[in-house]
C-alpha atoms as a PDB file:
ATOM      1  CA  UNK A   1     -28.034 -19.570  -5.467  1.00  0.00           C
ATOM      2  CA  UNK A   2     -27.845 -18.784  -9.124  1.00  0.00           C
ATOM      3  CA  UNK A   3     -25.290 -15.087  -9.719  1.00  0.00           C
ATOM      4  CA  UNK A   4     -27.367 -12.577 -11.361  1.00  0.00           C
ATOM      5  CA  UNK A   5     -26.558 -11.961 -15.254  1.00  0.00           C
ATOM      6  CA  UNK A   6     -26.845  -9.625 -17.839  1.00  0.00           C
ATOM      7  CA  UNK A   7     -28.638 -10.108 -20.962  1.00  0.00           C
ATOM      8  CA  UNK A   8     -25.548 -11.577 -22.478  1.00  0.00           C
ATOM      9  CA  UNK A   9     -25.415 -14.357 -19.697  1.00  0.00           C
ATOM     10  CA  UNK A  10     -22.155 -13.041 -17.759  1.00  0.00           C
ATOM     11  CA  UNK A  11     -22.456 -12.925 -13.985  1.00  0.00           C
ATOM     12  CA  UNK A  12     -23.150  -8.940 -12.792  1.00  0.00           C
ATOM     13  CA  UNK A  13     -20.782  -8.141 -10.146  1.00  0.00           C
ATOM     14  CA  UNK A  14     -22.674  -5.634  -8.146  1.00  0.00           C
ATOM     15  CA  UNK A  15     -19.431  -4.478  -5.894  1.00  0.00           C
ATOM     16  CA  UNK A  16     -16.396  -4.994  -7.286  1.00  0.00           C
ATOM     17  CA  UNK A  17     -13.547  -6.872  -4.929  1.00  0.00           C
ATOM     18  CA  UNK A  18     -10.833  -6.256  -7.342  1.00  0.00           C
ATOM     19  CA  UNK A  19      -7.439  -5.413  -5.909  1.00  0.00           C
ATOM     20  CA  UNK A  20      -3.761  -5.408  -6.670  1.00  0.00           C
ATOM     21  CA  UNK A  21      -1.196  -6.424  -4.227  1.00  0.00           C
ATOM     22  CA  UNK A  22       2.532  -4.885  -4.109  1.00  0.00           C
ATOM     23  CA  UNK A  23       4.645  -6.268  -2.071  1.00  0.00           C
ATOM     24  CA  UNK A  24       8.180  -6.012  -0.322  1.00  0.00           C
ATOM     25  CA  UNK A  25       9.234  -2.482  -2.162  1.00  0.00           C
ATOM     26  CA  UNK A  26      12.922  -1.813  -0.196  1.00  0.00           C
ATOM     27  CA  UNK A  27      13.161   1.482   1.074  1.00  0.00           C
ATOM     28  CA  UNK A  28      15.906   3.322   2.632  1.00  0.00           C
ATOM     29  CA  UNK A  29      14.927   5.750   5.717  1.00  0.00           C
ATOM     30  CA  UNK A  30      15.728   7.553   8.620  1.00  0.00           C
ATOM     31  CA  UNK A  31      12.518   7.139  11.028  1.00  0.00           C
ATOM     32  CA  UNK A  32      13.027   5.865  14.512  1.00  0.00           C
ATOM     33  CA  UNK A  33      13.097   7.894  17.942  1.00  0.00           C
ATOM     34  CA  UNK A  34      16.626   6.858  18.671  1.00  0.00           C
ATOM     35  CA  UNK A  35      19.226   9.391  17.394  1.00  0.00           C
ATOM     36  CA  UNK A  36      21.425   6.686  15.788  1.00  0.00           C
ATOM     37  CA  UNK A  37      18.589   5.347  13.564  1.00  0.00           C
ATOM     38  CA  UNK A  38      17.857   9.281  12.369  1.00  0.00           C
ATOM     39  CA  UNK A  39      21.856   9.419  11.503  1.00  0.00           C
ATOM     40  CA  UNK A  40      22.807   6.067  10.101  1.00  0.00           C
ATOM     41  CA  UNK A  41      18.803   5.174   8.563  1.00  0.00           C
ATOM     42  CA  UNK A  42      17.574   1.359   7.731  1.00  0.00           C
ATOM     43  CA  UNK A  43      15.914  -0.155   5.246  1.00  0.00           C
ATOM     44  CA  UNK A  44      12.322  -0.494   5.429  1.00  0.00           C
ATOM     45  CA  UNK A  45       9.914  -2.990   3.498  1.00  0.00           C
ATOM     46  CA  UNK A  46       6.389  -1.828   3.113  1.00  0.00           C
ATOM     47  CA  UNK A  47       3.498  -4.124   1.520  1.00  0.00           C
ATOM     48  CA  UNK A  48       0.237  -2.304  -0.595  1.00  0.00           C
ATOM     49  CA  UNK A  49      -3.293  -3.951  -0.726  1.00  0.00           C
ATOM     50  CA  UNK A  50      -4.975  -1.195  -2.872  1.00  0.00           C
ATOM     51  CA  UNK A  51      -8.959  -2.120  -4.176  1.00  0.00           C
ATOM     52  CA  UNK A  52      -9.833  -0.786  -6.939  1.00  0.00           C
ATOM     53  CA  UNK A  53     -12.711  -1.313  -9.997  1.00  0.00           C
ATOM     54  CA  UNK A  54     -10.092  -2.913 -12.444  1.00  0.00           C
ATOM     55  CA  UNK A  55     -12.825  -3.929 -14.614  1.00  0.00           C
ATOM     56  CA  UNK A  56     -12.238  -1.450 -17.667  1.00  0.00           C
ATOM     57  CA  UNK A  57      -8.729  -2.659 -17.537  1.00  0.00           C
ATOM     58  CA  UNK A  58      -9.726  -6.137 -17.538  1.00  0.00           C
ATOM     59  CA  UNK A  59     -11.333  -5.088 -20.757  1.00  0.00           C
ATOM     60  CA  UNK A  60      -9.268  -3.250 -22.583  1.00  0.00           C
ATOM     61  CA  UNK A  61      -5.748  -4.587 -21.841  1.00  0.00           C
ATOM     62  CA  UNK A  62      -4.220  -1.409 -21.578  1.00  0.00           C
ATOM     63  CA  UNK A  63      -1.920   0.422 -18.736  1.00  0.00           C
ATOM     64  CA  UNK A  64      -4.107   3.740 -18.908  1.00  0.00           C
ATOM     65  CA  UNK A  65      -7.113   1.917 -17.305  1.00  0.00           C
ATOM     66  CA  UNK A  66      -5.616   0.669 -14.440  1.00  0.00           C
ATOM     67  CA  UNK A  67      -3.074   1.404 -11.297  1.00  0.00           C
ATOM     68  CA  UNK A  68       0.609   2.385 -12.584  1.00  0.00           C
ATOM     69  CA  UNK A  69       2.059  -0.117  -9.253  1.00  0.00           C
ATOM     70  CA  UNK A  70       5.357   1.152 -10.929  1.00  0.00           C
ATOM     71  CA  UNK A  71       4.353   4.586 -10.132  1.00  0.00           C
ATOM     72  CA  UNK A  72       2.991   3.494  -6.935  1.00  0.00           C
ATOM     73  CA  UNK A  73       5.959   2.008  -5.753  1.00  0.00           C
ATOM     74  CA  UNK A  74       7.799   4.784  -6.790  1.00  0.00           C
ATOM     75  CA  UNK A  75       5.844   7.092  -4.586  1.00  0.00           C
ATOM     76  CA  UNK A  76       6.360   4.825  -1.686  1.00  0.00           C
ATOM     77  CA  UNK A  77      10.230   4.784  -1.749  1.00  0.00           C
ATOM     78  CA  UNK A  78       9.932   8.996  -2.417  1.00  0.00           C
ATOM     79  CA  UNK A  79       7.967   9.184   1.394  1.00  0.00           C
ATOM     80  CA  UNK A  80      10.085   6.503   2.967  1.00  0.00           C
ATOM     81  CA  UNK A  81      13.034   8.365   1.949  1.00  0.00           C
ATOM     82  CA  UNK A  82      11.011  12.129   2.782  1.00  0.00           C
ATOM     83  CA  UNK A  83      10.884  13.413   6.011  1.00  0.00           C
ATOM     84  CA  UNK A  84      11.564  11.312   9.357  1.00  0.00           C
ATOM     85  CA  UNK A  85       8.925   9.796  11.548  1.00  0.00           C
ATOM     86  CA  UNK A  86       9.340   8.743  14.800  1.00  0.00           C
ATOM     87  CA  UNK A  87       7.015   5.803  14.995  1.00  0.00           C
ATOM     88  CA  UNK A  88       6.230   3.359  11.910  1.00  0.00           C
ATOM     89  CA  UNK A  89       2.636   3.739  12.479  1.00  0.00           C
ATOM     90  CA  UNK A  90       3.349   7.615  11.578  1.00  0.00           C
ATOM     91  CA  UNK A  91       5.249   6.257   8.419  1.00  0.00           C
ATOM     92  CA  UNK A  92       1.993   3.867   7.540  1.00  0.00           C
ATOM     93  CA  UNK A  93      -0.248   6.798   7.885  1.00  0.00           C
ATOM     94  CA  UNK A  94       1.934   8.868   5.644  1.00  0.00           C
ATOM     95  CA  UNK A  95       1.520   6.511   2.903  1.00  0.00           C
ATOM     96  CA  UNK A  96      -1.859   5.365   3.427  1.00  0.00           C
ATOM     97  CA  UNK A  97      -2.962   9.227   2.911  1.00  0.00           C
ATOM     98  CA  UNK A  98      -1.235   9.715   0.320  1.00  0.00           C
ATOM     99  CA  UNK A  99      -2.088   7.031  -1.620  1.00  0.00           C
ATOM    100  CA  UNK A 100      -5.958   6.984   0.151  1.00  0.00           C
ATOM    101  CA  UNK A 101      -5.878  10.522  -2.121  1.00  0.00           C
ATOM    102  CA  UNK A 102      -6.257   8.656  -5.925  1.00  0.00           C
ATOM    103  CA  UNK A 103      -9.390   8.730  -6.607  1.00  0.00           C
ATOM    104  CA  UNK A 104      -9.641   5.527  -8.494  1.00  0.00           C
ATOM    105  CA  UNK A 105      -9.464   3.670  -5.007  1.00  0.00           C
ATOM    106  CA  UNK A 106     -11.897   2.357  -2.880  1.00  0.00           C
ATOM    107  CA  UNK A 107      -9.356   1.104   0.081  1.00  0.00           C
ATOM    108  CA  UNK A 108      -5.866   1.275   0.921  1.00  0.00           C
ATOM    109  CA  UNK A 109      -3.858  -1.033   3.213  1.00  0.00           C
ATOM    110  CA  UNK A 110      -0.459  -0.314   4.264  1.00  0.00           C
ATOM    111  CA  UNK A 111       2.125  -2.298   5.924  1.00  0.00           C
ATOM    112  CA  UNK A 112       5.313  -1.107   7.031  1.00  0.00           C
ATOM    113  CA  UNK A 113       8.157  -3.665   8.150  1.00  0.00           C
ATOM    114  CA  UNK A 114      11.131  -2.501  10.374  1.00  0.00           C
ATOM    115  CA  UNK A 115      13.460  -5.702  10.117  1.00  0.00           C
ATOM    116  CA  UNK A 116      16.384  -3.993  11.511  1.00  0.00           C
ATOM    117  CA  UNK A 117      14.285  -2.346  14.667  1.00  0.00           C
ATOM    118  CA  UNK A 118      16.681  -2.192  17.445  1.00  0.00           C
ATOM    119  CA  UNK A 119      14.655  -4.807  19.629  1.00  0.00           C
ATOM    120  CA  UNK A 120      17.467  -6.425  22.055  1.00  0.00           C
ATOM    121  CA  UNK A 121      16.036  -9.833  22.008  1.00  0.00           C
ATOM    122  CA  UNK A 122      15.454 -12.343  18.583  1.00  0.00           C
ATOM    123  CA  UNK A 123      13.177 -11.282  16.466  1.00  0.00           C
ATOM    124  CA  UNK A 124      11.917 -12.177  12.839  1.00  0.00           C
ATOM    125  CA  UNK A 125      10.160  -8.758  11.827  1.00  0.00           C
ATOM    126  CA  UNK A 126       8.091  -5.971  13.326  1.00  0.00           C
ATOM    127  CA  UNK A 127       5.531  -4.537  11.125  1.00  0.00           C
ATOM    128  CA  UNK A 128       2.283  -2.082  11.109  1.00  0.00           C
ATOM    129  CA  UNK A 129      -0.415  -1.803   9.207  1.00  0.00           C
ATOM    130  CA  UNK A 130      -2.743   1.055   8.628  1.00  0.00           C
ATOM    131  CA  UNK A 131      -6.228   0.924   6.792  1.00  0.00           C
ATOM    132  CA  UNK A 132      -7.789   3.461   4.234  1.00  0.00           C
ATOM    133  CA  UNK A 133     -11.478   3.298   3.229  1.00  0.00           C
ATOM    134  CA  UNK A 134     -13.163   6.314   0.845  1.00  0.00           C
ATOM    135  CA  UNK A 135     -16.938   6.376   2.001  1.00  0.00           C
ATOM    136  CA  UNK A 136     -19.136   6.902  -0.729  1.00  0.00           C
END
């Protein structure tokens, strides 16, 4: 099946599927229903899948059309570091809303890691993640 274009020839993307991923941003908290995790705090890892029309910025090569992840990940460490949550799903929501609230995206994803959860068994990684979709 031939893509549809526009009268210059380029393919016309009817929905855009654009989307920038951040990844591992370290963040130092104190969420966790056990007292000693609220006292001494852990470092969390949380991952962003954020979709967004990054077409202008495609075009014009410039910072102001697009997502500042800088920024973003800037915001991230403020709420991981903010008030405590018991649960990481709480956390995940936290950040999902706020970040859900930009305009400029369609869908937020949100994963929260707790390497350091007190599990007493082996364990690699525990980890939630927490979906954001604006309806049009």
């Amino acid at each position: 099946m031939e893509p549809n274009r526009d009268g210059a020839g380029r393919a016309v993307v009817r929905e855009p599927h654009d989307r920038i991923d951040l990844t591992g941003i370290r963040a130092f908290g104190r969420h966790g229903v056990f007292d000693s995790e609220r006292r001494q705090g852990q470092e969390f890892v949380v991952d962003l899948r954020l979709r967004a029309d990054l077409a202008e910025a495609q075009r014009s090569d410039r910072l102001e059309d697009t997502l500042d992840y800088g920024a973003l990940a800037n915001r991230v460490v403020e709420i991981v570091g903010g008030e405590p949550c018991d649960l990481i799903e709480a956390l995940a929501g936290r950040i999902a809303d706020d970040l859900a609230d930009d305009p400029r995206l369609w869908g937020v994803e949100v994963t929260v890691h707790k390497p350091s959860a007190p599990i007493q068994v082996p364990f690699g990684d525990v980890a939630v993640t927490v979906s954001r979709e604006r309806v049009s």
